[in-house]
PDB file of N, CA and C in Angstrom:
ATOM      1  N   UNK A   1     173.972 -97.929  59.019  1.00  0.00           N
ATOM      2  CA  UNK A   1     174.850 -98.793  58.262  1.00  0.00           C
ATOM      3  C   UNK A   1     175.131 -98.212  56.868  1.00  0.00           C
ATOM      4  N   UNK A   2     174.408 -97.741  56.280  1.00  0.00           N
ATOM      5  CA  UNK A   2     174.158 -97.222  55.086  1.00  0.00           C
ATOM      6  C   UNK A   2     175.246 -95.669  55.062  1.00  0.00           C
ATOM      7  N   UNK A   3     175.310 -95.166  56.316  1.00  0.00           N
ATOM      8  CA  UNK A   3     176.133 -93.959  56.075  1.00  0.00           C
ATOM      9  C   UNK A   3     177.896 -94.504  56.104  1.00  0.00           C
ATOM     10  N   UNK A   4     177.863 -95.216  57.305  1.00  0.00           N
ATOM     11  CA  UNK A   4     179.029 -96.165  57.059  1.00  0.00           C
ATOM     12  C   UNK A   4     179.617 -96.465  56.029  1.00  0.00           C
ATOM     13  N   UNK A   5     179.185 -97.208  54.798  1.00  0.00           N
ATOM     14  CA  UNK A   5     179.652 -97.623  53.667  1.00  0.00           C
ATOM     15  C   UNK A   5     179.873 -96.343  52.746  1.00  0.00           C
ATOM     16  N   UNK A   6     179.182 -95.455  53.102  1.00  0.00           N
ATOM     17  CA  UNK A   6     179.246 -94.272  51.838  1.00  0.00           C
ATOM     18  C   UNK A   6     180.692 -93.415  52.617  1.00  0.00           C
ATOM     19  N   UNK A   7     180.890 -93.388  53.710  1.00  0.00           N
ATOM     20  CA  UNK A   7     182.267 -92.492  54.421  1.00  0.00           C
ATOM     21  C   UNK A   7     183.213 -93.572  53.555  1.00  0.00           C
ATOM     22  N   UNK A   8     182.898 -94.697  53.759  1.00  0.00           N
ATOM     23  CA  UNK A   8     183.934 -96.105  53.638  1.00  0.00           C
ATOM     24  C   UNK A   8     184.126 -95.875  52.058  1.00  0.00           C
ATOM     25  N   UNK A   9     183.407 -95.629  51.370  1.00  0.00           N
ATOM     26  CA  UNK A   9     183.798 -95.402  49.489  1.00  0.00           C
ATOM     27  C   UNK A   9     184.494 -94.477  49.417  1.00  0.00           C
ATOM     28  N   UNK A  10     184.301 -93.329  49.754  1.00  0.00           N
ATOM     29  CA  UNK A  10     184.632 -91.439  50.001  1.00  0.00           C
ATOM     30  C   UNK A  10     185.844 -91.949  50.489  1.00  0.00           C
ATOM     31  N   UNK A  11     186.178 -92.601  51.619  1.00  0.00           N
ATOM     32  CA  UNK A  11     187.573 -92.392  51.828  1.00  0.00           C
ATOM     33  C   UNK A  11     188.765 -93.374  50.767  1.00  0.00           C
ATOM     34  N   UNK A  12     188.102 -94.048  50.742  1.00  0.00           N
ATOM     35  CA  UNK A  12     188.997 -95.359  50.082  1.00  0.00           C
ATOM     36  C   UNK A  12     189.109 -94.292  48.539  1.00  0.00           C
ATOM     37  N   UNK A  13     188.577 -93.173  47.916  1.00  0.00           N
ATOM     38  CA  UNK A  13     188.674 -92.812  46.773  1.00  0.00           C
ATOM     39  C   UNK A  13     189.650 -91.978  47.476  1.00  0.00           C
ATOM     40  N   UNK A  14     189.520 -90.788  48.239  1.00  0.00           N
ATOM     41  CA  UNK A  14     190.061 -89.875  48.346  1.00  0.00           C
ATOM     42  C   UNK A  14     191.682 -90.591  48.798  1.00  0.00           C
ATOM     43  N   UNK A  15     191.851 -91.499  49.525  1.00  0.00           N
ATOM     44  CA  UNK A  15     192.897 -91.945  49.728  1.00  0.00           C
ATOM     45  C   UNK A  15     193.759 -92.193  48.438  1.00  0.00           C
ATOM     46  N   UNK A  16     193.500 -93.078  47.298  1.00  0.00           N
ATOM     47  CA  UNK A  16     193.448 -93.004  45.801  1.00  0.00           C
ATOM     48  C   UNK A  16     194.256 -91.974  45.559  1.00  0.00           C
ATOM     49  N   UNK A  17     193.328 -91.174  45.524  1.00  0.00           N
ATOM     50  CA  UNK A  17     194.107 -89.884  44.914  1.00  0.00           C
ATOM     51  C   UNK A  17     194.610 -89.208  45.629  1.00  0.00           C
ATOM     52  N   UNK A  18     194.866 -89.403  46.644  1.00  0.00           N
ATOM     53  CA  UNK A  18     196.318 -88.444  47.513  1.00  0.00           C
ATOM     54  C   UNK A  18     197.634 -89.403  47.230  1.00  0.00           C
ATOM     55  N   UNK A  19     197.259 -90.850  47.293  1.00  0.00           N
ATOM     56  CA  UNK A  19     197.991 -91.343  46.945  1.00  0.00           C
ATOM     57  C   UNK A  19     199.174 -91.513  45.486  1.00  0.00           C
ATOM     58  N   UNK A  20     198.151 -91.056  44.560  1.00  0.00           N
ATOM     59  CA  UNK A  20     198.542 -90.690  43.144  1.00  0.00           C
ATOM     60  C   UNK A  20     199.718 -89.380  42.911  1.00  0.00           C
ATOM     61  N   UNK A  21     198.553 -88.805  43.746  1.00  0.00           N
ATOM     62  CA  UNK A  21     199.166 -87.321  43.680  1.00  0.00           C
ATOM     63  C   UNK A  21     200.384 -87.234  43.946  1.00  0.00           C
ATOM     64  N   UNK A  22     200.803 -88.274  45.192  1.00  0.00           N
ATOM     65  CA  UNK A  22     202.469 -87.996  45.446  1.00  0.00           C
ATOM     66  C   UNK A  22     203.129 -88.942  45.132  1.00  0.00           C
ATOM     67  N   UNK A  23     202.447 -89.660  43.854  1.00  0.00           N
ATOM     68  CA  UNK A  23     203.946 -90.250  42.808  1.00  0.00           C
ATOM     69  C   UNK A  23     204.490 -89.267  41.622  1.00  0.00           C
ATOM     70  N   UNK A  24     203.526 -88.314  41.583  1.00  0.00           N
ATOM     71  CA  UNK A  24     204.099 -87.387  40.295  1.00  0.00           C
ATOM     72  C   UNK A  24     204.605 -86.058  41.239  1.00  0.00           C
ATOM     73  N   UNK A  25     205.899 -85.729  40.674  1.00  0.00           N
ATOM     74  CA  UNK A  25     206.244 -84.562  41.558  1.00  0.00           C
ATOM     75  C   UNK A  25     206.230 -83.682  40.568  1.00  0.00           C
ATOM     76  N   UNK A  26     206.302 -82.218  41.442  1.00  0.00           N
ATOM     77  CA  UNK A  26     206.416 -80.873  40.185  1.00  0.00           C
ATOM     78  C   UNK A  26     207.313 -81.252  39.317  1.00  0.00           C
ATOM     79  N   UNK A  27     207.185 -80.518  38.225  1.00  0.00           N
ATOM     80  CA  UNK A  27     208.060 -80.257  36.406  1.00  0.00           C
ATOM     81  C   UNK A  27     208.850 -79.508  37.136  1.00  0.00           C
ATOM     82  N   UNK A  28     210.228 -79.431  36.536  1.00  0.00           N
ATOM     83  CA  UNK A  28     211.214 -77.957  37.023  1.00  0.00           C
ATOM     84  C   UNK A  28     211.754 -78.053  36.079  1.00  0.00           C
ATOM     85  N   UNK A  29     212.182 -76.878  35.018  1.00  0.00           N
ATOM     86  CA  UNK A  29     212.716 -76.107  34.092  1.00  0.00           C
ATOM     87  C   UNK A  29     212.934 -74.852  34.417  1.00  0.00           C
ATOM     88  N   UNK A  30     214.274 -74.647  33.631  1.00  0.00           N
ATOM     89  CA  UNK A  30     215.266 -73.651  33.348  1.00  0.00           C
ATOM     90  C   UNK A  30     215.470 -73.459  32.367  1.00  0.00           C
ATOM     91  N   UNK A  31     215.764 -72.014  31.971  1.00  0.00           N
ATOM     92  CA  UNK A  31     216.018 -71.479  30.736  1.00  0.00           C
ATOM     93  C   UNK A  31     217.238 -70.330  31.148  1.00  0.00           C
ATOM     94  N   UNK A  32     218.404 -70.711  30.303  1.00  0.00           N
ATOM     95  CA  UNK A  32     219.432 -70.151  30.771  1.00  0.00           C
ATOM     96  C   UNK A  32     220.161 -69.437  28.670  1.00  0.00           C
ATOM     97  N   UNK A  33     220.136 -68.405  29.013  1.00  0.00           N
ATOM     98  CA  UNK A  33     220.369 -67.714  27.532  1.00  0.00           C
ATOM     99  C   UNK A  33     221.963 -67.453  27.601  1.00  0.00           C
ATOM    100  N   UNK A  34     222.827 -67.325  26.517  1.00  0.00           N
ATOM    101  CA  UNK A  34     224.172 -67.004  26.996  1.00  0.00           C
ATOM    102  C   UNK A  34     224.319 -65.229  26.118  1.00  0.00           C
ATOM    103  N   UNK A  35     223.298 -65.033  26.086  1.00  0.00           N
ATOM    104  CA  UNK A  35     223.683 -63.375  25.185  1.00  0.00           C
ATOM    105  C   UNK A  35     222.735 -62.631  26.673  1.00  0.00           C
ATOM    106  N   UNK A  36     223.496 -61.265  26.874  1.00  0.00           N
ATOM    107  CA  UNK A  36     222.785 -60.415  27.940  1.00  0.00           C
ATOM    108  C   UNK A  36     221.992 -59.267  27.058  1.00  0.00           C
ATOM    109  N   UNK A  37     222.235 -58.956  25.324  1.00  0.00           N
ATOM    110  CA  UNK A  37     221.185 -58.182  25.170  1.00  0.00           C
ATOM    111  C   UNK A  37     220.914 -58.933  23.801  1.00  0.00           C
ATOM    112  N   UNK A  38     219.243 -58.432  24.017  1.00  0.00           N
ATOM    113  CA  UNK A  38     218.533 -58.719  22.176  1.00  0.00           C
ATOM    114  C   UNK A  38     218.241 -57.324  21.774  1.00  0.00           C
ATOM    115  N   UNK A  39     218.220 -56.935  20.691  1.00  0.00           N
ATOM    116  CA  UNK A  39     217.632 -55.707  19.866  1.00  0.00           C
ATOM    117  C   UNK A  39     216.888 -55.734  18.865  1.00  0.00           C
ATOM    118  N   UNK A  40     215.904 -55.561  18.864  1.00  0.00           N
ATOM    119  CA  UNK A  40     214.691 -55.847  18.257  1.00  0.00           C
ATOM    120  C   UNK A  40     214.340 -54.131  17.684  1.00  0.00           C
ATOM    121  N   UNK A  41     214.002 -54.493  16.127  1.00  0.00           N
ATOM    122  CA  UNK A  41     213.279 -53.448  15.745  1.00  0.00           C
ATOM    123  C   UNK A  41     212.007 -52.286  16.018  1.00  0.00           C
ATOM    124  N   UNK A  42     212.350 -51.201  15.958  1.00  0.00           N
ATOM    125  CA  UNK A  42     211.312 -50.426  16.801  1.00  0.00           C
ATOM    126  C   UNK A  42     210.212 -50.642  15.854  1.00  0.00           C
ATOM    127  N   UNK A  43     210.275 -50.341  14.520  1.00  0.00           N
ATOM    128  CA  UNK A  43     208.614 -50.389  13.605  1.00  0.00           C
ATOM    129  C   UNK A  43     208.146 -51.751  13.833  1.00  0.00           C
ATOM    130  N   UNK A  44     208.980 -53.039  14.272  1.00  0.00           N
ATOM    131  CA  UNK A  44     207.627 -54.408  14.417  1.00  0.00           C
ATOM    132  C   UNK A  44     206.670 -53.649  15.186  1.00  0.00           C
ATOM    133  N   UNK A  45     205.179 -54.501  15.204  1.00  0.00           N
ATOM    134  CA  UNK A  45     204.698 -54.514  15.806  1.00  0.00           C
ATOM    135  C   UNK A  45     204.925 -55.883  16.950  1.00  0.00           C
ATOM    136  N   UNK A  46     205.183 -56.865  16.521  1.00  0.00           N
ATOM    137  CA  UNK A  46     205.858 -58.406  16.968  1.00  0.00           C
ATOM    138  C   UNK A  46     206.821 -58.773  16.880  1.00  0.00           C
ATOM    139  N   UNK A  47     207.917 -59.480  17.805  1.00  0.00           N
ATOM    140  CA  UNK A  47     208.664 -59.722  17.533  1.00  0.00           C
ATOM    141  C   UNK A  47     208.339 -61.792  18.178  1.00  0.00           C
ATOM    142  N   UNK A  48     209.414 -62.630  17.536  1.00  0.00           N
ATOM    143  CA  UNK A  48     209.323 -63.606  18.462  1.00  0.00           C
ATOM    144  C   UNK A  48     210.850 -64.399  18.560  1.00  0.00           C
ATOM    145  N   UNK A  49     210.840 -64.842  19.294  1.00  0.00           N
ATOM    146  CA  UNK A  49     212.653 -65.465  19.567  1.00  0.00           C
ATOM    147  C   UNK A  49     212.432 -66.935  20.167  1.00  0.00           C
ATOM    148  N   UNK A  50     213.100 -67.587  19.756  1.00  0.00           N
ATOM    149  CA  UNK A  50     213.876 -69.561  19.460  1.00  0.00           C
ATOM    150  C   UNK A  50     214.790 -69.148  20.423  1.00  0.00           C
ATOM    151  N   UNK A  51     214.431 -70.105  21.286  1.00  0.00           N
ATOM    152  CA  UNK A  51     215.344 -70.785  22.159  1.00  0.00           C
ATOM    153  C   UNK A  51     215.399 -72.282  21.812  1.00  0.00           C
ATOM    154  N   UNK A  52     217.028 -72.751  21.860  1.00  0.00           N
ATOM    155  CA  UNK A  52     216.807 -74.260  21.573  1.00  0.00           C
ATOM    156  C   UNK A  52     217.834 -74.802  22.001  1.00  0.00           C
ATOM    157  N   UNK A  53     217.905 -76.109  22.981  1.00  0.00           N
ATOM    158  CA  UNK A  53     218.984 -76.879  24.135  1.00  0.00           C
ATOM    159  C   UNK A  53     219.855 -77.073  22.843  1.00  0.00           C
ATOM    160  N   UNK A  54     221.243 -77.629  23.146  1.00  0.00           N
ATOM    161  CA  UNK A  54     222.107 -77.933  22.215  1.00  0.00           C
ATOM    162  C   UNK A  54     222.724 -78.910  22.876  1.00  0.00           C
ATOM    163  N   UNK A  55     222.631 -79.037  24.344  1.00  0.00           N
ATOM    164  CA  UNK A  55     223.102 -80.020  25.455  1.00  0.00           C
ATOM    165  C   UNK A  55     222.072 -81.275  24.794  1.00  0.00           C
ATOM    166  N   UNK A  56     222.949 -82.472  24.618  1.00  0.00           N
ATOM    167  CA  UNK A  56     222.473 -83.821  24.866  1.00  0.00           C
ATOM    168  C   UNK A  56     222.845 -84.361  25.508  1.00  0.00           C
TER     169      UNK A  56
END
């Protein structure tokens, strides 16, 4: 009886969280640039570049 109730917790959790799991779906992002070249200085050692939506 005792193993019974412990499958019976284990599942009722694991059910839980499968259940959870498929109310949140994957993130999907895109990053779409409208220039085809950057030129960046040869002596940096670093460079870093801003991207920023302008679409509202």
């Amino acid at each position: 009886m005792r193993n019974y109730r412990q499958w019976l917790v284990f599942s009722k959790v694991i059910l839980t969280l499968l259940g959870l799991t498929g109310l949140y779906g994957p993130a999907q992002a895109a990053v779409n640039i409208d220039r085809t070249r950057i030129i960046f200085a040869s002596d940096d050692i670093a460079q870093s570049l801003s991207l920023s939506n302008d679409n509202t």
